[in-house]
N, C-alpha and C. Protein backbone atom coordinates (compact mmCIF):
# COMPACT_ATOMS: atom_id res chain seq x y z
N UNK A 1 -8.00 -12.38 -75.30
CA UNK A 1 -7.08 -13.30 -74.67
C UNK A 1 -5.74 -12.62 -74.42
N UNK A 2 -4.98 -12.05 -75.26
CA UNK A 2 -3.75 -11.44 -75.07
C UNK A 2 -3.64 -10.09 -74.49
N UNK A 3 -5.09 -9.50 -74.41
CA UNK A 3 -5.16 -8.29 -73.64
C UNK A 3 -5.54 -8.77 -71.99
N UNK A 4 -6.00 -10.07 -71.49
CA UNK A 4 -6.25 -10.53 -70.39
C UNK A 4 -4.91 -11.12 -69.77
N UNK A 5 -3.94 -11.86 -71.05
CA UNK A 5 -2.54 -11.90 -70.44
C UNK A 5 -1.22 -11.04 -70.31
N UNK A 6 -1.62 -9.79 -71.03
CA UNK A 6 -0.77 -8.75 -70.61
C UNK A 6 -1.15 -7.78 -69.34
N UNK A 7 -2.54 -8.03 -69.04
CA UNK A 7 -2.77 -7.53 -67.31
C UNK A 7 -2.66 -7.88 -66.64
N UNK A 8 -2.47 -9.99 -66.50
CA UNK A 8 -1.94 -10.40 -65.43
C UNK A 8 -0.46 -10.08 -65.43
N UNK A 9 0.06 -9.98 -66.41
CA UNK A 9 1.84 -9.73 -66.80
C UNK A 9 1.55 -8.41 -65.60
N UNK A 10 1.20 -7.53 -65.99
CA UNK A 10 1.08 -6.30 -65.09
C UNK A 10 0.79 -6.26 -64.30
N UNK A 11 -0.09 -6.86 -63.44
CA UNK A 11 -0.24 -7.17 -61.83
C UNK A 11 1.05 -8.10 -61.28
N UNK A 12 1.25 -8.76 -61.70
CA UNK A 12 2.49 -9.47 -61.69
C UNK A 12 4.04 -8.92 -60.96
N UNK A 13 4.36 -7.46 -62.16
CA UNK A 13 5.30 -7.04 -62.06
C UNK A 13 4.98 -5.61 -60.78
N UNK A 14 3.66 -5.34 -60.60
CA UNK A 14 3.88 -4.24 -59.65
C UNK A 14 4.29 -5.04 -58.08
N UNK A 15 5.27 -3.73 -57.73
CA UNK A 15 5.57 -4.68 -55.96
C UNK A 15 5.56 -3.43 -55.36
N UNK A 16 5.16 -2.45 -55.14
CA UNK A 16 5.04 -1.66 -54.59
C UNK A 16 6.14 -0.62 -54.13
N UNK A 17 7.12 -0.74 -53.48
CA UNK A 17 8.55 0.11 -53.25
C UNK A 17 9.51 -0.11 -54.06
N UNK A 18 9.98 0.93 -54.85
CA UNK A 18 11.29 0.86 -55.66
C UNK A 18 12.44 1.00 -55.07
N UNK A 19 13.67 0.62 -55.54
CA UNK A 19 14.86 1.25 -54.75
C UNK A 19 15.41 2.78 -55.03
N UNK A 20 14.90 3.33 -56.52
CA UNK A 20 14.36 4.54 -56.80
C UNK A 20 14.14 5.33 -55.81
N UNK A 21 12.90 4.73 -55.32
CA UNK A 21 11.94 5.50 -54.51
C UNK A 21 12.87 6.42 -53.31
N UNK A 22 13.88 5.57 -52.92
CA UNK A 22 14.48 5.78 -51.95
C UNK A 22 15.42 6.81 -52.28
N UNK A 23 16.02 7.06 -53.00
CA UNK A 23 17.03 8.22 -53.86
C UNK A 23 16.14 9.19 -53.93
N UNK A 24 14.88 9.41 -54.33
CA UNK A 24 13.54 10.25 -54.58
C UNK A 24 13.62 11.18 -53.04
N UNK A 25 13.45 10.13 -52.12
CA UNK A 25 13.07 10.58 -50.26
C UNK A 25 14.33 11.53 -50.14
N UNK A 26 15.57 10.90 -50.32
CA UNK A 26 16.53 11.75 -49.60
C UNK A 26 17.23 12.55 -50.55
N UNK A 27 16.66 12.73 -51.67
CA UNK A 27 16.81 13.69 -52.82
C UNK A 27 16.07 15.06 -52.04
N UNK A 28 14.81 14.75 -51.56
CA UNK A 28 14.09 15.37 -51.00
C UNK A 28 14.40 16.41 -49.78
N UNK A 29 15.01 15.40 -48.88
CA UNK A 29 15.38 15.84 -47.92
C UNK A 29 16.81 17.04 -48.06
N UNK A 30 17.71 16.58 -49.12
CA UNK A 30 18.54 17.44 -49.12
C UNK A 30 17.98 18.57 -49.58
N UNK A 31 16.85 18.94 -50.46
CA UNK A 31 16.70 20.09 -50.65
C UNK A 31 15.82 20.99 -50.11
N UNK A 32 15.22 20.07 -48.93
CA UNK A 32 14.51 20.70 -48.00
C UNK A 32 15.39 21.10 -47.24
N UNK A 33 16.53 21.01 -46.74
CA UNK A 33 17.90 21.10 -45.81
C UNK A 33 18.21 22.52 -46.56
N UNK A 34 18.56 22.46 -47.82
CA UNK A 34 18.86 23.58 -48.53
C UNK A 34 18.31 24.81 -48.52
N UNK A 35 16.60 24.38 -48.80
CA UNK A 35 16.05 25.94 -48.34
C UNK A 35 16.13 26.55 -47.12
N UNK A 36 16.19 25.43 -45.82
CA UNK A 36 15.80 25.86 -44.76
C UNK A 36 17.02 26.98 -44.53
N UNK A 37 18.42 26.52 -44.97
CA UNK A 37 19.84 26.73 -45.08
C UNK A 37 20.12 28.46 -45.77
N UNK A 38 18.95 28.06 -46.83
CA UNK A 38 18.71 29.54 -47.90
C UNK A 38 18.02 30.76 -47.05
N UNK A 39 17.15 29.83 -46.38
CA UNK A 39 16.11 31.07 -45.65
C UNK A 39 16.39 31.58 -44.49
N UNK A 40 17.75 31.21 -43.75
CA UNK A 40 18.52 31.22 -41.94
C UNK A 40 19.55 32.48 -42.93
N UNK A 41 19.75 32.47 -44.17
CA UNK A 41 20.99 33.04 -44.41
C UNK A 41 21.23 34.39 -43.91
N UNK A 42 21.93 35.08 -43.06
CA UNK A 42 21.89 36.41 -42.69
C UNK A 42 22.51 37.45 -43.15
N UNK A 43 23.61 37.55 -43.64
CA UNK A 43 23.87 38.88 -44.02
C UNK A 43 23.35 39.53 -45.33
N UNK A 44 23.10 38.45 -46.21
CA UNK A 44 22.01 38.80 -47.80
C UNK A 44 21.39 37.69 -48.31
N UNK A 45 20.68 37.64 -48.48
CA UNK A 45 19.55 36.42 -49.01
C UNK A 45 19.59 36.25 -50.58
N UNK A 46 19.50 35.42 -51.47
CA UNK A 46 19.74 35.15 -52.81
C UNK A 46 18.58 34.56 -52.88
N UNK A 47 17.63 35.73 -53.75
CA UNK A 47 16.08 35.31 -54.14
C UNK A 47 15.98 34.67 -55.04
N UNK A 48 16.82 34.96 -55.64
CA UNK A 48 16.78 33.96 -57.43
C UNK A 48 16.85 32.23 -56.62
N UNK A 49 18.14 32.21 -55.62
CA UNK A 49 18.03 30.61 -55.16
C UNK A 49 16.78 30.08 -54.30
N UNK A 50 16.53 31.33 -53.43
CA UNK A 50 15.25 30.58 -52.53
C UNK A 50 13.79 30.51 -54.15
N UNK A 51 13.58 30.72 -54.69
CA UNK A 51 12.85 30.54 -55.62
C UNK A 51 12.97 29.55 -56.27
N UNK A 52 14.22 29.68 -57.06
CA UNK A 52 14.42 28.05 -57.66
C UNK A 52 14.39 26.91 -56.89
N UNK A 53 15.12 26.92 -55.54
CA UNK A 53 14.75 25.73 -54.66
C UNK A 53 13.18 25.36 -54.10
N UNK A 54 12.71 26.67 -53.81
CA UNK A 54 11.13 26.44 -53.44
C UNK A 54 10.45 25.42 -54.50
N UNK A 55 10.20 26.24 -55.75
CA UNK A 55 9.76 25.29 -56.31
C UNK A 55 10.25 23.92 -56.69
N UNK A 56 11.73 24.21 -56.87
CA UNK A 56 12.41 22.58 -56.79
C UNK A 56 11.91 21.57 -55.83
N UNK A 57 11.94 21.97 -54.37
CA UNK A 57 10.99 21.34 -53.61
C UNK A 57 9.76 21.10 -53.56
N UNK A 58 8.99 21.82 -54.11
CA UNK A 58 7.64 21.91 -54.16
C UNK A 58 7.38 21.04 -55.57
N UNK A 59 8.43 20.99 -56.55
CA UNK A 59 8.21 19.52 -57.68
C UNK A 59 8.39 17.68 -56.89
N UNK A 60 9.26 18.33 -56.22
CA UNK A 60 9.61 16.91 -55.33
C UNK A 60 8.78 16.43 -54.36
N UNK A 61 8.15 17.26 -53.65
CA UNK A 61 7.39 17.14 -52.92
C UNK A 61 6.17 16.72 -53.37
N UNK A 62 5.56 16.97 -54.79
CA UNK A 62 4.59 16.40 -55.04
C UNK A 62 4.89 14.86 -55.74
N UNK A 63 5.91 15.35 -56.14
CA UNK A 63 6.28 13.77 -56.61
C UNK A 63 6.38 12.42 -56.01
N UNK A 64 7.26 12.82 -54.42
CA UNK A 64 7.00 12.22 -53.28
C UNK A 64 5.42 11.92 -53.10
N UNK A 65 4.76 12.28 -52.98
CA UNK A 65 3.17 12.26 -52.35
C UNK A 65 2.22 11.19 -53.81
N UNK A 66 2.81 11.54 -54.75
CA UNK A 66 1.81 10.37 -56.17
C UNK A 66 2.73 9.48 -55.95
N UNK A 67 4.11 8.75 -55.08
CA UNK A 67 5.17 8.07 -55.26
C UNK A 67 4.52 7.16 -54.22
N UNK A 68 3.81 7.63 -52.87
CA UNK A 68 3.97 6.65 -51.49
C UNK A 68 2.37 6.96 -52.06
N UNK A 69 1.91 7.36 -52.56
CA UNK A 69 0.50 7.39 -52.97
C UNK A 69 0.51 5.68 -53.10
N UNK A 70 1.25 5.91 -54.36
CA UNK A 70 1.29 4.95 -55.43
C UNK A 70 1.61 3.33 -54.53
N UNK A 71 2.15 3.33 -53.55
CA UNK A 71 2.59 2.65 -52.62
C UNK A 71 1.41 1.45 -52.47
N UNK A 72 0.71 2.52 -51.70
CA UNK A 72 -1.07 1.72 -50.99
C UNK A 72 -1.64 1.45 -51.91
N UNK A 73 -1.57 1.50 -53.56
CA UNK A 73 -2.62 0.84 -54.41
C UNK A 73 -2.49 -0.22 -54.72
């Protein structure tokens, strides 16, 4: 009984888009702006930053994707 009313509690509370979510997107975007910014750079390139941002993006980016995943369920 109390395990059948703590799953309706939980269907309940999911709504699908956070306002989170939205800080997440253009969190995103700035640091996609950044590499692109890192990788145009011309007179010397800073590998240590295009590295840390790659993967910085490449954490966000997946995070983004289980986030709007998470959206459609």
């Amino acid at each position: 009984m109390f395990l059948a009313a703590s799953e309706a509690a939980t269907e309940a509370t999911k709504s699908g888009i956070d306002p989170f979510d939205w800080f997440m997107l253009a969190i995103t975007i700035v640091i996609a702006i950044g590499f692109v910014r890192l990788l145009l750079a011309r007179p010397r390139k800073n590998l240590f930053a295009i590295g840390f941002t790659a993967v910085a993006l490449g954490l966000f980016l997946f995070i983004d994707f289980v986030m709007i995943k998470g959206w459609f369920v």
